[in-house]
C-alpha atoms as a PDB file:
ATOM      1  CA  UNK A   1      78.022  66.132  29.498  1.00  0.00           C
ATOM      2  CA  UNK A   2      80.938  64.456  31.118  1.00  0.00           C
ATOM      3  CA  UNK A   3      82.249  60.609  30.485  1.00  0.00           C
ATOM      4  CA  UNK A   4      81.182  58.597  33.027  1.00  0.00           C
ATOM      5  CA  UNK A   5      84.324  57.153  35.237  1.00  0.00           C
ATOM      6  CA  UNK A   6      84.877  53.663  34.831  1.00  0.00           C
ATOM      7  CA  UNK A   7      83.606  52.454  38.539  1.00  0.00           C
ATOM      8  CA  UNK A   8      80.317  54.093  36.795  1.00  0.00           C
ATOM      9  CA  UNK A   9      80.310  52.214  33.648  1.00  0.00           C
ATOM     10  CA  UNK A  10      77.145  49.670  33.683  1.00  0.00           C
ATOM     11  CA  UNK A  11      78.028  46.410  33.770  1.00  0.00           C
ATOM     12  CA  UNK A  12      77.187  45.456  30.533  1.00  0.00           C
ATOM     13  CA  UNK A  13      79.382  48.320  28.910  1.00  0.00           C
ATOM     14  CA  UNK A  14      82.611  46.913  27.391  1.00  0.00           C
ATOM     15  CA  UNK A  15      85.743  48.162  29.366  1.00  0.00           C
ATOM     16  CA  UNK A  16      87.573  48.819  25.647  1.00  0.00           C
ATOM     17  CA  UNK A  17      90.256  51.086  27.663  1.00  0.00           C
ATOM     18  CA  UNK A  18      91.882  47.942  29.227  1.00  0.00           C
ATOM     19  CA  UNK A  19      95.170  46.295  28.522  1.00  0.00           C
ATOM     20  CA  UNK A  20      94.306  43.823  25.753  1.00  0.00           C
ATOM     21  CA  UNK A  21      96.692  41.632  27.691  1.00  0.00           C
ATOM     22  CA  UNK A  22      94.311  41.410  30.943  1.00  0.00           C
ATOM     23  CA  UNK A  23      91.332  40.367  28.518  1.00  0.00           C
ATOM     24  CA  UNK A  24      91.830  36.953  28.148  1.00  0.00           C
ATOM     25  CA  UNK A  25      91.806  36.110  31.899  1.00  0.00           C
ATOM     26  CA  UNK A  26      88.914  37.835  32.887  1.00  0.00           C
ATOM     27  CA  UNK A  27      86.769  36.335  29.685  1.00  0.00           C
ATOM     28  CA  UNK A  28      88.125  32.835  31.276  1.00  0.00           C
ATOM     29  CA  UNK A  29      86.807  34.158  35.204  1.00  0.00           C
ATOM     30  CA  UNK A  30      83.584  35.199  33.779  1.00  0.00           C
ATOM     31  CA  UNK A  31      82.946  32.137  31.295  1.00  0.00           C
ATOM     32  CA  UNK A  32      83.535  30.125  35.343  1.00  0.00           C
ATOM     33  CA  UNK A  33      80.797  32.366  36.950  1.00  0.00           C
ATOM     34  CA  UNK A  34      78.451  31.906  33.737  1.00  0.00           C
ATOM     35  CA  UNK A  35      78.871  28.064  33.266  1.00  0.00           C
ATOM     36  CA  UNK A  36      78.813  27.396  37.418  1.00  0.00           C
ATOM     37  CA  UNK A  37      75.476  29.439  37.606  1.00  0.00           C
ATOM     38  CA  UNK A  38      73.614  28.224  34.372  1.00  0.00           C
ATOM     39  CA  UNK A  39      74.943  25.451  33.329  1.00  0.00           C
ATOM     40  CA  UNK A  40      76.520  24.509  29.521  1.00  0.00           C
ATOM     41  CA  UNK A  41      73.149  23.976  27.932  1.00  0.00           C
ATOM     42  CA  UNK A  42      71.904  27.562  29.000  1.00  0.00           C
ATOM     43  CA  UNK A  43      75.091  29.455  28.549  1.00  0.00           C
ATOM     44  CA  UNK A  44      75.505  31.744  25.881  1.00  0.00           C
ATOM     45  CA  UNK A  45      78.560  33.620  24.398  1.00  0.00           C
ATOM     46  CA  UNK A  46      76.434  36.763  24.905  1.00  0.00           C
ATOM     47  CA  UNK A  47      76.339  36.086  28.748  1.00  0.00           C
ATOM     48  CA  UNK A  48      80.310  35.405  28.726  1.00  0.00           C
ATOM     49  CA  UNK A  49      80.583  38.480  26.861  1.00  0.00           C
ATOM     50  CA  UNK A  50      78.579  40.486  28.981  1.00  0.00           C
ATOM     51  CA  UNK A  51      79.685  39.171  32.334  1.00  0.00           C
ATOM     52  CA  UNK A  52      83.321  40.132  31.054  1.00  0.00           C
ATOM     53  CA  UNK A  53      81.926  43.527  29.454  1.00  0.00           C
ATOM     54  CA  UNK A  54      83.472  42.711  26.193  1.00  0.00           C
ATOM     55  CA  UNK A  55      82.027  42.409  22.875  1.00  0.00           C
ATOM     56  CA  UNK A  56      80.989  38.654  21.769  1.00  0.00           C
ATOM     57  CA  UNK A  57      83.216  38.610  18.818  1.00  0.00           C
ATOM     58  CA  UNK A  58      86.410  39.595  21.637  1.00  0.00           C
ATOM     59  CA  UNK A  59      84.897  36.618  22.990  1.00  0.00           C
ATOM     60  CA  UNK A  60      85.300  34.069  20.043  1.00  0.00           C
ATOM     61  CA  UNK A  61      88.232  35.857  18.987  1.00  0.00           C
ATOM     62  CA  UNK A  62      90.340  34.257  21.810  1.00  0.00           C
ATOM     63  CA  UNK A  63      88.335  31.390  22.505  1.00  0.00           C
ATOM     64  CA  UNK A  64      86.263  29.902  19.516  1.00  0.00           C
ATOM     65  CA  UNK A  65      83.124  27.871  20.211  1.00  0.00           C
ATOM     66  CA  UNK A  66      81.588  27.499  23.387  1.00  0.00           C
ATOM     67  CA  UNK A  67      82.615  24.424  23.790  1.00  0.00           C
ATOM     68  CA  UNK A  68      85.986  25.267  23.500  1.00  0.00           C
ATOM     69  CA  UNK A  69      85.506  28.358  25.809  1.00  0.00           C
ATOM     70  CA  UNK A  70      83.988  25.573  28.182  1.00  0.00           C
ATOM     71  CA  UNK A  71      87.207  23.461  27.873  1.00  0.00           C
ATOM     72  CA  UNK A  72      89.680  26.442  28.512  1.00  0.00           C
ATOM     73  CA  UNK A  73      88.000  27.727  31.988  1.00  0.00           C
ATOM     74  CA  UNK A  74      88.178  23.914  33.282  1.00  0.00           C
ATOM     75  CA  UNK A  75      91.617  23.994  32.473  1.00  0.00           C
ATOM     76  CA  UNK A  76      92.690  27.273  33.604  1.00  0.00           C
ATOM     77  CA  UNK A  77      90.472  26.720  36.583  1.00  0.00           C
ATOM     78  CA  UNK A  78      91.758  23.527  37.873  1.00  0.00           C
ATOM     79  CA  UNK A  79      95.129  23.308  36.526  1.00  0.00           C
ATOM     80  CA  UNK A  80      95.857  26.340  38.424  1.00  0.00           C
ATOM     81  CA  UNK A  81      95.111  25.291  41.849  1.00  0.00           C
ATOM     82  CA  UNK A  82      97.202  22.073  41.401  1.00  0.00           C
ATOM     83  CA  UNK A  83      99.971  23.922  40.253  1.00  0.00           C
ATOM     84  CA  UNK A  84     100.020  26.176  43.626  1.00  0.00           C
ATOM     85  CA  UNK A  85      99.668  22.848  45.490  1.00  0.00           C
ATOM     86  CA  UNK A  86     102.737  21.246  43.879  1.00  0.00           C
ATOM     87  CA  UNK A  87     104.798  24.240  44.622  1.00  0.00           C
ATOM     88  CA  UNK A  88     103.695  24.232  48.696  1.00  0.00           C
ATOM     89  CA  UNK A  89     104.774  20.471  48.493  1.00  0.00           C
ATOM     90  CA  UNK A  90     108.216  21.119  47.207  1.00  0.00           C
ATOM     91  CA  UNK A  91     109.051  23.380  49.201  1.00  0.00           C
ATOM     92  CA  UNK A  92     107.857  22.734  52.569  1.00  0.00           C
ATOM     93  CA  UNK A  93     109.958  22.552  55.828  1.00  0.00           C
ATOM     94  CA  UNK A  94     108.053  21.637  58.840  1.00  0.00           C
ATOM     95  CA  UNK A  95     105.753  18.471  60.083  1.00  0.00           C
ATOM     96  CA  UNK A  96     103.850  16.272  57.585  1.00  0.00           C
ATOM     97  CA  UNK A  97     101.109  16.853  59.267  1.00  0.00           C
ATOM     98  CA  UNK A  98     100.804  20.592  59.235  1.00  0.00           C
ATOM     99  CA  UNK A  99     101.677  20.522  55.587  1.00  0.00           C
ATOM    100  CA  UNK A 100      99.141  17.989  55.048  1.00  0.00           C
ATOM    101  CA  UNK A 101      96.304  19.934  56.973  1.00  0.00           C
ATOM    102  CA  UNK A 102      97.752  22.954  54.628  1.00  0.00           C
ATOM    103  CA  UNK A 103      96.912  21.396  51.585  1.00  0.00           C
ATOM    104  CA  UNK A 104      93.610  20.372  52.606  1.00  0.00           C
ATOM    105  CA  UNK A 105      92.342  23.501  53.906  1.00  0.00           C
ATOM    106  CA  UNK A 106      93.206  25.138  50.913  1.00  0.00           C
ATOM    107  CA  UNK A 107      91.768  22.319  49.018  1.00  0.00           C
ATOM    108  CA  UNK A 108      88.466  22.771  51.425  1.00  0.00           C
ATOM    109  CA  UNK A 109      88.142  26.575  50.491  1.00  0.00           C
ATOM    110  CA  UNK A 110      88.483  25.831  46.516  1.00  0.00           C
ATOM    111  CA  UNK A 111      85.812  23.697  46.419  1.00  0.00           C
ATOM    112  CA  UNK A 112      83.767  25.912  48.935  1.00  0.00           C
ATOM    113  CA  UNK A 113      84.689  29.235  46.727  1.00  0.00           C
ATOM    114  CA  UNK A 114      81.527  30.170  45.373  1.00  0.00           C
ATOM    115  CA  UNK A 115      80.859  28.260  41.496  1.00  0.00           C
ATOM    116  CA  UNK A 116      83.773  25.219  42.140  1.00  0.00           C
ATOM    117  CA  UNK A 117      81.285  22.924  43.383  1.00  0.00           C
ATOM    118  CA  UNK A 118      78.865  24.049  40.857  1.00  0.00           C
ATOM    119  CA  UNK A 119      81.615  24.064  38.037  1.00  0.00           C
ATOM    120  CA  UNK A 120      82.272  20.590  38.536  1.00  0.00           C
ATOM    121  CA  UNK A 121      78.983  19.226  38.532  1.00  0.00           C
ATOM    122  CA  UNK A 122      78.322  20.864  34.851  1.00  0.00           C
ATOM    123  CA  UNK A 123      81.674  19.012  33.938  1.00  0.00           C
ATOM    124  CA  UNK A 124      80.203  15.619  35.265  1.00  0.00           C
ATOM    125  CA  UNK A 125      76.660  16.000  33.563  1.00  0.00           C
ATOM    126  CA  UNK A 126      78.653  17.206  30.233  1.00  0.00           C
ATOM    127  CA  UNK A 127      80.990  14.372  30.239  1.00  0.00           C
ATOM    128  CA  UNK A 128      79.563  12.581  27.253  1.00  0.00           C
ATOM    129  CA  UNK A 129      79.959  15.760  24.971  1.00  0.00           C
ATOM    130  CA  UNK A 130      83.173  16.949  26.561  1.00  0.00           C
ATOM    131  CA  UNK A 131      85.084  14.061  27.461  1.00  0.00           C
ATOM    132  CA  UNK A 132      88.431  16.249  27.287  1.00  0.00           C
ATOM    133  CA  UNK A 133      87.027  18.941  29.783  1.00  0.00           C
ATOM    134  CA  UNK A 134      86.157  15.282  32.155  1.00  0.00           C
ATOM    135  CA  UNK A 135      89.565  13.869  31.460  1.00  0.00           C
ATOM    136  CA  UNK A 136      90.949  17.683  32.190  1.00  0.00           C
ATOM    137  CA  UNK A 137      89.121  17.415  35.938  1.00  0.00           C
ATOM    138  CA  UNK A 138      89.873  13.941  36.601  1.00  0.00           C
ATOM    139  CA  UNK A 139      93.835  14.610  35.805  1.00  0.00           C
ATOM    140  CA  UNK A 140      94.291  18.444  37.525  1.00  0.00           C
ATOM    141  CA  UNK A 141      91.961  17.968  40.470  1.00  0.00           C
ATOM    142  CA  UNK A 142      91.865  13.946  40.692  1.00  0.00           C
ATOM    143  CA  UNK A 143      95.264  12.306  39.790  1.00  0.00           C
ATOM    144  CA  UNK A 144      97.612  15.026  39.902  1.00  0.00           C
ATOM    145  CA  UNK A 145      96.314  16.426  43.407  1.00  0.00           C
ATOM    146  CA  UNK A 146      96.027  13.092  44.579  1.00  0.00           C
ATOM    147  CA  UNK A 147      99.721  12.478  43.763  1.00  0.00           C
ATOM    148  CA  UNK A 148     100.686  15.601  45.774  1.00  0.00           C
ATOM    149  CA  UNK A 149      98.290  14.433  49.044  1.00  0.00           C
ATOM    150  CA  UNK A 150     100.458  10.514  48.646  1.00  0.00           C
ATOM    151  CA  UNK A 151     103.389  12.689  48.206  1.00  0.00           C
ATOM    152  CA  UNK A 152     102.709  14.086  51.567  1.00  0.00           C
ATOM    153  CA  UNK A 153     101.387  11.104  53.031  1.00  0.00           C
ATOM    154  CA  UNK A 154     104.960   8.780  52.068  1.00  0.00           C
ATOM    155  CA  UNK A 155     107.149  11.570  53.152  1.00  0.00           C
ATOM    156  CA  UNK A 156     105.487  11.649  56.622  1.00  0.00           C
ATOM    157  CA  UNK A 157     105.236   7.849  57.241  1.00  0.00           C
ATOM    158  CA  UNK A 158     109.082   8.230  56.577  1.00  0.00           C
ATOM    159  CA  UNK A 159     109.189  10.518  59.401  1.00  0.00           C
ATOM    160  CA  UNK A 160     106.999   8.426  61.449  1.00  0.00           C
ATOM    161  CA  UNK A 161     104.205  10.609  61.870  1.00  0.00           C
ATOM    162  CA  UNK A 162     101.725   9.140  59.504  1.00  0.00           C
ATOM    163  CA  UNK A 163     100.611   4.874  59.916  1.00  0.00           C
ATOM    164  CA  UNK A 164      99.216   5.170  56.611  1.00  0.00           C
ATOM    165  CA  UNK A 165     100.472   5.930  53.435  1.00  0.00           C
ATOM    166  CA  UNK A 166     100.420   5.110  49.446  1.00  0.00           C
ATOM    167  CA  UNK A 167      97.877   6.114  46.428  1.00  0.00           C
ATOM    168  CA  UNK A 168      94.270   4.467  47.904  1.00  0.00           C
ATOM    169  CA  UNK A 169      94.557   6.351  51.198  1.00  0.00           C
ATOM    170  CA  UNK A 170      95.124   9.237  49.130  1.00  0.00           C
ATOM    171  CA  UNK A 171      92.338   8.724  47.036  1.00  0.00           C
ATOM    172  CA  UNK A 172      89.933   7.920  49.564  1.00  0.00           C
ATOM    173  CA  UNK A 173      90.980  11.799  51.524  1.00  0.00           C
ATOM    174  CA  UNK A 174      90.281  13.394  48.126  1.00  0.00           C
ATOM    175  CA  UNK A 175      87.351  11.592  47.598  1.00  0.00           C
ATOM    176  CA  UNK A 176      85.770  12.131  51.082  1.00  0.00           C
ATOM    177  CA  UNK A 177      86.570  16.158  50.480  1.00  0.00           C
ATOM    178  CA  UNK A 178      85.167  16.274  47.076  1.00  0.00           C
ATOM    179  CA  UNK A 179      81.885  14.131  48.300  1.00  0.00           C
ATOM    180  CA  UNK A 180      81.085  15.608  51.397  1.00  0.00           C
ATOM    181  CA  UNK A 181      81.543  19.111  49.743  1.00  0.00           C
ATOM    182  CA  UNK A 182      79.484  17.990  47.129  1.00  0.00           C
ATOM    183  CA  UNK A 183      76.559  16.573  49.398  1.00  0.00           C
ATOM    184  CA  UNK A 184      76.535  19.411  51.469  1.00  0.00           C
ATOM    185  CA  UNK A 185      75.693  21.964  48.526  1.00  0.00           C
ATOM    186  CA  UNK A 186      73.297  19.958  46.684  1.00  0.00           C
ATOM    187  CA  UNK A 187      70.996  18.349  49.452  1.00  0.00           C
ATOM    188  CA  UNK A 188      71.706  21.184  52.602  1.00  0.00           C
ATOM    189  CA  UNK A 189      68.104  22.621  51.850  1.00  0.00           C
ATOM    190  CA  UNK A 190      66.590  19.551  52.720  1.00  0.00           C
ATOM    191  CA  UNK A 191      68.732  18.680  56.155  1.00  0.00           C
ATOM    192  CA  UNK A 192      66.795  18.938  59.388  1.00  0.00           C
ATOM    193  CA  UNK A 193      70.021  20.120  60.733  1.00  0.00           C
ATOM    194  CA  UNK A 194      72.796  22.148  58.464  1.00  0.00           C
ATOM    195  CA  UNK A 195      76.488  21.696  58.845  1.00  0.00           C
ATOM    196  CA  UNK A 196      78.743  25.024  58.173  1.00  0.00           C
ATOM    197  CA  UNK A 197      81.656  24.197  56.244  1.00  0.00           C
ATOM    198  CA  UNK A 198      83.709  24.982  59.460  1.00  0.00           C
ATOM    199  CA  UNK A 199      81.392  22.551  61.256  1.00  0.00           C
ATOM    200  CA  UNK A 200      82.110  19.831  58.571  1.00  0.00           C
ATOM    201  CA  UNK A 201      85.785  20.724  58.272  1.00  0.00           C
ATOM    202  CA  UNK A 202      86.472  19.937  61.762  1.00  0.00           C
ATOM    203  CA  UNK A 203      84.791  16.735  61.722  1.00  0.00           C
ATOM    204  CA  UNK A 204      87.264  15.653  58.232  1.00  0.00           C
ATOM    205  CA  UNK A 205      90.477  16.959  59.601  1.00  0.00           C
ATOM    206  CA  UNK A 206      89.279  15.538  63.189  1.00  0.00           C
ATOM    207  CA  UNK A 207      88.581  11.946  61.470  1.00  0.00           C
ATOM    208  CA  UNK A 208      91.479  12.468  59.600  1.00  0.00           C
ATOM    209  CA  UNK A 209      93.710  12.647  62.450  1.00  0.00           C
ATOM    210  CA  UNK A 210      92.496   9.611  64.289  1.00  0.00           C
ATOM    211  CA  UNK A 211      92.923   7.795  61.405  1.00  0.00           C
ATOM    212  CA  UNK A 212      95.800   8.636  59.779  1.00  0.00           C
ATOM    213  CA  UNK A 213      98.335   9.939  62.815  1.00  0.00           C
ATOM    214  CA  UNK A 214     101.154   7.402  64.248  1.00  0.00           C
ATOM    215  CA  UNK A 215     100.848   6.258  67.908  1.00  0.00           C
ATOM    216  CA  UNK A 216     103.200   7.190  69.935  1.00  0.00           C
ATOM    217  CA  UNK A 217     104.745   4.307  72.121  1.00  0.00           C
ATOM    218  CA  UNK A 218     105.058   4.072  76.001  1.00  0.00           C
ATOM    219  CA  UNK A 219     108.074   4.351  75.173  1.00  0.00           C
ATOM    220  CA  UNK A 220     108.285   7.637  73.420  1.00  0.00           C
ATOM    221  CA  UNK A 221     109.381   5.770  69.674  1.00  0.00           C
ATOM    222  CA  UNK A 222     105.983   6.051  66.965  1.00  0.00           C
ATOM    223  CA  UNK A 223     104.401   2.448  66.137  1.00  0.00           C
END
């Protein structure tokens, strides 16, 4: 009888002919798809373990308790994305605005990628217990990010394509992503009429625009 090939293997069969170096990551990915779909209370080790086909002591090995597991996908998760964001900030060559509807699209398909939503929510019920793994979402995805959108929005008001600028503007565009993202997963069900992400995404950067974009002058000079 002949070893099955690894495409084969059932998913709950540990994958012990991988690079010990790859493990950690994909106990971290699968810990995200097990806490976004059932929550911290529900979640086990044993469904970490099995989502990553590992054993459950791999699993504690690298990561402890589950509560510590907990607080090192929110990290890795989060802290991440920011650090992507950061980089298309400092080096960017173009318009404000393009960069800025850049960063906000990308921001728009995180929280749309299937378990970010979800992900955060968990952190936001578990804040009490986990105040760290709060503090670690409110810093990566909330103050950091939001420095990066300012960042944007200071450079381009220097430029004159922006009329508004500074840290509550950019905490009001963060907070309108995060919200109607938010809204739209939880309560679409009970919508008479649903909005696709696409549908709401051209109605932020659309507002967005109006809002935010200089006026050109009659005489050709931004107001």
């Amino acid at each position: 009888m002949t070893n099955s090939s690894p495409s084969e293997q059932s998913p709950d069969q540990p994958r012990w002919q991988r690079r010990p170096a790859s493990r950690p990551g994909e106990i971290l990915e699968a810990g995200f798809a097990v806490f976004a779909e059932m929550g911290y209370e529900r979640a086990t080790i044993a469904d970490v373990a099995r989502r990553a086909r590992v054993s459950p002591g791999l699993v504690v090995h690298y990561f402890g308790t589950k509560g510590e597991l907990f607080e090192a996908v929110i990290h890795h998760r989060f802290t991440r994305f920011v650090e992507g964001e950061e980089a298309l900030l400092a080096g960017h060559r173009g318009t404000y605005r393009d960069l800025l509807h850049q960063l906000l699209d990308r921001y728009w398909a995180f929280m749309w990628a299937p378990g970010s939503v979800e992900l955060g929510l968990v952190v936001k019920a578990e804040r009490a217990a986990f105040p760290d793994c709060t503090r670690t979402l409110f810093q990566q995805l909330g103050q950091r990010w939001r420095r990066v959108i300012e960042g944007v929005l200071e450079a381009g008001a220097r430029q004159g394509e922006f009329r508004l600028s500074g840290p509550h503007a950019a905490r009001v565009i963060t907070a309108m992503l995060v919200g109607v993202a938010e809204a739209s997963r939880c309560y679409e069900s009970f919508e008479s009429r649903s909005s696709s992400p696409d549908e709401l995404w051209g109605a932020i950067t659309a507002l967005l625009d109006h809002g935010l974009l200089a006026v050109p002058s009659t005489s050709g000079e931004p107001t």
